[in-house]
C-alpha atoms as a PDB file:
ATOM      1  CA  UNK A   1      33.823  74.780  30.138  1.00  0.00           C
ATOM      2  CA  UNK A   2      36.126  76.663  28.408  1.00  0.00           C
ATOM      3  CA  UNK A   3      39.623  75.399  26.694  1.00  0.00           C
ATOM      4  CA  UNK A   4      42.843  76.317  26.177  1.00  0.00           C
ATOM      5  CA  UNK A   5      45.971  75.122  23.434  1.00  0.00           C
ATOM      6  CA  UNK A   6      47.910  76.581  26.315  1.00  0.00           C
ATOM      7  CA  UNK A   7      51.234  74.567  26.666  1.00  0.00           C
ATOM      8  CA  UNK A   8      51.811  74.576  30.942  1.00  0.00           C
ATOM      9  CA  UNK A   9      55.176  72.970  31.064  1.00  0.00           C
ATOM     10  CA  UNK A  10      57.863  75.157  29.154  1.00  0.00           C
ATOM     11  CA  UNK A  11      59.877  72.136  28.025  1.00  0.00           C
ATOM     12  CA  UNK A  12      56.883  70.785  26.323  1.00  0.00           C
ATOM     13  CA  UNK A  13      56.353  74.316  24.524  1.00  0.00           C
ATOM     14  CA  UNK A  14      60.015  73.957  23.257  1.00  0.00           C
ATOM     15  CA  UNK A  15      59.884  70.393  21.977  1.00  0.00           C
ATOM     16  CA  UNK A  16      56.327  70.790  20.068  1.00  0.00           C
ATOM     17  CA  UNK A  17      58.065  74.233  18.210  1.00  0.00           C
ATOM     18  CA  UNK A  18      61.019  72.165  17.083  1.00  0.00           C
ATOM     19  CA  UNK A  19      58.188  69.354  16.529  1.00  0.00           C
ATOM     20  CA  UNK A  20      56.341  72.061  14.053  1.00  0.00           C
ATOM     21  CA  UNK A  21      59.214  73.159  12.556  1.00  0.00           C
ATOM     22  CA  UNK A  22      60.618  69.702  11.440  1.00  0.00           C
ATOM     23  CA  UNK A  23      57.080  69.108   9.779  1.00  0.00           C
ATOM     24  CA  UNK A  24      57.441  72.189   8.126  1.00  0.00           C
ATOM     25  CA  UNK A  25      60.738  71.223   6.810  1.00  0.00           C
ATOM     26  CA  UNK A  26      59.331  67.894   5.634  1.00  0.00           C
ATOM     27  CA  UNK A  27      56.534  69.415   3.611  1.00  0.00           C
ATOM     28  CA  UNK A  28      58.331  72.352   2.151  1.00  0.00           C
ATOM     29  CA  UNK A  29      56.894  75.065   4.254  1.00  0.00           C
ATOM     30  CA  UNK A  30      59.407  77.940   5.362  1.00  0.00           C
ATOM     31  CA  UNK A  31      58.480  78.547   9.062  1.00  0.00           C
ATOM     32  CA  UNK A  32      60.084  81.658  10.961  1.00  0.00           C
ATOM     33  CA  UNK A  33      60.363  81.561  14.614  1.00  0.00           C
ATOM     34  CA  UNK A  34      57.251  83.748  16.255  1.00  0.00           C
ATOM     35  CA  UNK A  35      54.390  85.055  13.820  1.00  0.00           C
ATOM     36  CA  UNK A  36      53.552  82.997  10.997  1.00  0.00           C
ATOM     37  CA  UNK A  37      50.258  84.286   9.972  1.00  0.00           C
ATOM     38  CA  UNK A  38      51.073  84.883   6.438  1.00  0.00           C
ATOM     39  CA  UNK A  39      51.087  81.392   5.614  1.00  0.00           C
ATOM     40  CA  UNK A  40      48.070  79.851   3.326  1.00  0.00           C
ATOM     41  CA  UNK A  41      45.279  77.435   4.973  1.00  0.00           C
ATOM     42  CA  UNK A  42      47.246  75.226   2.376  1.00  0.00           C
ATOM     43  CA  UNK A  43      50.474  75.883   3.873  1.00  0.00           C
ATOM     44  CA  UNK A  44      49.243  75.647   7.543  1.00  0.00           C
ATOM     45  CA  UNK A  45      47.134  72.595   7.121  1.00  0.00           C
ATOM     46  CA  UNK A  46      49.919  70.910   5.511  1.00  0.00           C
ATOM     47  CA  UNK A  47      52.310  71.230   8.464  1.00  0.00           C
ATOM     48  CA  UNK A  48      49.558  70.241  11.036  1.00  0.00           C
ATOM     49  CA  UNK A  49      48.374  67.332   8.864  1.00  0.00           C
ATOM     50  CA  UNK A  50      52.409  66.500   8.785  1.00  0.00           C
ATOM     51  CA  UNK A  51      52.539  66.890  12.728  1.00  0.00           C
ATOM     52  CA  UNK A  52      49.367  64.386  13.008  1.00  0.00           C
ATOM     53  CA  UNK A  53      50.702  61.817  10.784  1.00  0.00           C
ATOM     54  CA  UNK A  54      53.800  61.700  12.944  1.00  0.00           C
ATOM     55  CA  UNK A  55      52.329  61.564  16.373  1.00  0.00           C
ATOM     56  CA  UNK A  56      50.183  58.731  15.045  1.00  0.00           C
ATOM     57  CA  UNK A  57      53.165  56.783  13.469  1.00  0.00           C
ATOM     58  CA  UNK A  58      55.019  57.056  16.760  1.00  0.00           C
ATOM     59  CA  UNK A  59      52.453  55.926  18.645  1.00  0.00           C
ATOM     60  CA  UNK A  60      51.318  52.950  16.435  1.00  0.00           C
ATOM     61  CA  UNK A  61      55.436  52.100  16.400  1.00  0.00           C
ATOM     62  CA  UNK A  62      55.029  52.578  20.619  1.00  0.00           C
ATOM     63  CA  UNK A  63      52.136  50.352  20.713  1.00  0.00           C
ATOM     64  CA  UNK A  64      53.737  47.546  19.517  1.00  0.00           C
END
């Protein structure tokens, strides 16, 4: 079975870039709209480590 990151509704895809680019923001990381590849694995981790951290708070803060 193959997967896919692919986001299928487009307002989804809009809220999860401005999602990115807030946890960018919050760990120092200059993100430019479209191609980013130039970043470090340091860089990038950072920013999806930031984006997990905050999906987990909010749900932990939903749960209760």
């Amino acid at each position: 079975m193959a997967r896919s990151n692919k986001i299928m509704v487009p307002q989804a895809k809009e809220a999860m870039e401005r999602f990115k680019m807030e946890a960018a923001n919050e760990v120092g990381v200059n993100l430019k709209q479209g191609y980013n590849g130039d970043l470090t694995s340091r860089q990038a981790g950072s920013v999806g480590g930031q984006m997990v951290k905050k999906m987990i708070e909010a749900y932990e803060n939903s749960a209760k």
